[in-house]
Structures are given as structure tokens and as C-alpha cells.
C-alpha atoms as a PDB file:
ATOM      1  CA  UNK A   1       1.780 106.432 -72.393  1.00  0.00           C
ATOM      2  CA  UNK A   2       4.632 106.874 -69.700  1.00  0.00           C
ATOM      3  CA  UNK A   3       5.635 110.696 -70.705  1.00  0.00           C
ATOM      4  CA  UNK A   4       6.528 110.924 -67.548  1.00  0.00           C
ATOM      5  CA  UNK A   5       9.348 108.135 -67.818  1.00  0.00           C
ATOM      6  CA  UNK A   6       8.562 106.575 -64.403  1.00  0.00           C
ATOM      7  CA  UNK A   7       9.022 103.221 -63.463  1.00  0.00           C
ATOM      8  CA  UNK A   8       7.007 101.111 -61.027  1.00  0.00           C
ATOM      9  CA  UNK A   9       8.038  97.965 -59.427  1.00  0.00           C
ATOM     10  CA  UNK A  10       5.325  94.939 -60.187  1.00  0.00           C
ATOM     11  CA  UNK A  11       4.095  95.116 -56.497  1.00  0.00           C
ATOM     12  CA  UNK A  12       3.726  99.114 -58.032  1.00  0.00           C
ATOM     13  CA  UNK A  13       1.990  98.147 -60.031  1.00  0.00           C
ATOM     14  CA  UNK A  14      -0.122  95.440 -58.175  1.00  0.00           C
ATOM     15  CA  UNK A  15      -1.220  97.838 -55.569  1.00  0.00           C
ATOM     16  CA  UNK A  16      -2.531 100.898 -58.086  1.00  0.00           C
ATOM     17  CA  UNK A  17      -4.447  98.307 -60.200  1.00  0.00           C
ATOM     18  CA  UNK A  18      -6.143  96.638 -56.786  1.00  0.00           C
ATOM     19  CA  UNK A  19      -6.915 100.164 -56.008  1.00  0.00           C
ATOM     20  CA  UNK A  20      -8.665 101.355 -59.604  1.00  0.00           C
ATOM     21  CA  UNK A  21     -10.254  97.943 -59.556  1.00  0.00           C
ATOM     22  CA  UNK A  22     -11.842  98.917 -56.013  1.00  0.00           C
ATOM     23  CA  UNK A  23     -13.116 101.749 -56.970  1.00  0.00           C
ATOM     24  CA  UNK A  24     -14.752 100.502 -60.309  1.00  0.00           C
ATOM     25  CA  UNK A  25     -16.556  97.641 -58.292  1.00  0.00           C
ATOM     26  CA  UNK A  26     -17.634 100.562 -55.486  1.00  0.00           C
ATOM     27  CA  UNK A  27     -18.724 102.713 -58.284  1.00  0.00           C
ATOM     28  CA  UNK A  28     -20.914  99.763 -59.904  1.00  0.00           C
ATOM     29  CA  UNK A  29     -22.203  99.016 -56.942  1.00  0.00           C
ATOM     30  CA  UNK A  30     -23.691 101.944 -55.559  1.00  0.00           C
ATOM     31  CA  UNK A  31     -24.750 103.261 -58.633  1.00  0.00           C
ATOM     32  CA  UNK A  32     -26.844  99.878 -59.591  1.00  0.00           C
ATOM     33  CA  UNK A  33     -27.986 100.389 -55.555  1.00  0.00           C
ATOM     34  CA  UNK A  34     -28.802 104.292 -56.573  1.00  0.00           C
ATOM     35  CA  UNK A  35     -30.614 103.683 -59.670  1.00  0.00           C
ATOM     36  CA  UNK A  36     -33.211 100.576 -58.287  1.00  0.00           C
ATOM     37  CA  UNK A  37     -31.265  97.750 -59.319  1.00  0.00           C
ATOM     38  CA  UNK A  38     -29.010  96.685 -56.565  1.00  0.00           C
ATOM     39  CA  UNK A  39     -26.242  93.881 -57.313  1.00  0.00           C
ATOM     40  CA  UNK A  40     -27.019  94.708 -61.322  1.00  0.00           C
ATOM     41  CA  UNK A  41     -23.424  95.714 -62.094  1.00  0.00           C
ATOM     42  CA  UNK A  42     -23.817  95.700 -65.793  1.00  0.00           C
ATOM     43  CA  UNK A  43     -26.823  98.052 -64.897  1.00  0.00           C
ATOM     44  CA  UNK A  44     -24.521 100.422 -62.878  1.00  0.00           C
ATOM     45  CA  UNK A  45     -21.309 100.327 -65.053  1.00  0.00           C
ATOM     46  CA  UNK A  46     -23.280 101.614 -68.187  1.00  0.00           C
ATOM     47  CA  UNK A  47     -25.350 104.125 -65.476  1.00  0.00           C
ATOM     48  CA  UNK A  48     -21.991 105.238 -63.948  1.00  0.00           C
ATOM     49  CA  UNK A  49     -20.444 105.346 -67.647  1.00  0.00           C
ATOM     50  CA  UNK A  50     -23.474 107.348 -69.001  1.00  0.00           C
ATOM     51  CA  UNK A  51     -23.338 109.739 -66.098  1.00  0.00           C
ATOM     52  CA  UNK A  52     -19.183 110.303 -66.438  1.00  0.00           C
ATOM     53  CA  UNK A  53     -19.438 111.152 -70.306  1.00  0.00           C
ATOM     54  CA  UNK A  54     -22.844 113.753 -69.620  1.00  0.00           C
ATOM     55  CA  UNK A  55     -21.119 115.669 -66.548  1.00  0.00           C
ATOM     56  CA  UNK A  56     -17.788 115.778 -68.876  1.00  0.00           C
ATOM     57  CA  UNK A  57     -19.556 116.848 -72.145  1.00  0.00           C
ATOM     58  CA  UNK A  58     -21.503 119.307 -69.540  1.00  0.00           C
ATOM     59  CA  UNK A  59     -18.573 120.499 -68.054  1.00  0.00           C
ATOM     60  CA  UNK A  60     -16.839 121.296 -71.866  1.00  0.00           C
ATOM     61  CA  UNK A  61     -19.782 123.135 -72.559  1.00  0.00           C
ATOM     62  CA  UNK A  62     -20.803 120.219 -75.396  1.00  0.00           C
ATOM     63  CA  UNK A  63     -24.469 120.464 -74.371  1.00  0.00           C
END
């Protein structure tokens, strides 16, 4: 998992997982908003999820 043979400090480490985990709750958040269920983030992780998978599959040419 570290081809790259870089090594972070734990404050590293700290700050890039703050930063994913940001994004994931942003993510949840406005897609649950988008999709008529505001505040439902199990609704708008599997929404967001759903619609990450379709554009990639799209994207691949998969369907």
C-alpha cells in the first residue's frame, strides 16, 4: 500500500485523515440535503456511494 515508500509523521497523518473525514461528512450531508432527506446520513452515504460506482462504471464504458 505505500509503493511509493513515503513516510508521514503521526500529525501527517492526523491532518490527511481530518481532511478525508471532512469531506465524507460534507459529501453525506449535502447529498442527504440533495436527495429530500436532510440530516439522513445513512441516506446520503449509500446515495453518494451509489452515484460514485454509476459515474465510474459510466465512465469505463461498463453500462
Amino acid at each position: 500500500q505505500n509503493s511509493q515508500r513515503m513516510s508521514w509523521t503521526r500529525e501527517e497523518v492526523d491532518k490527511h485523515l481530518h481532511g478525508i473525514m471532512i469531506n465524507i461528512h460534507d459529501n453525506c450531508f449535502r447529498t442527504a440535503k440533495e436527495w429530500g432527506t436532510p440530516g439522513n446520513y445513512v441516506n446520503g452515504a449509500n446515495i453518494a456511494g451509489f452515484i460514485k460506482i454509476a459515474d465510474t462504471m459510466l465512465d469505463q464504458g461498463l453500462i
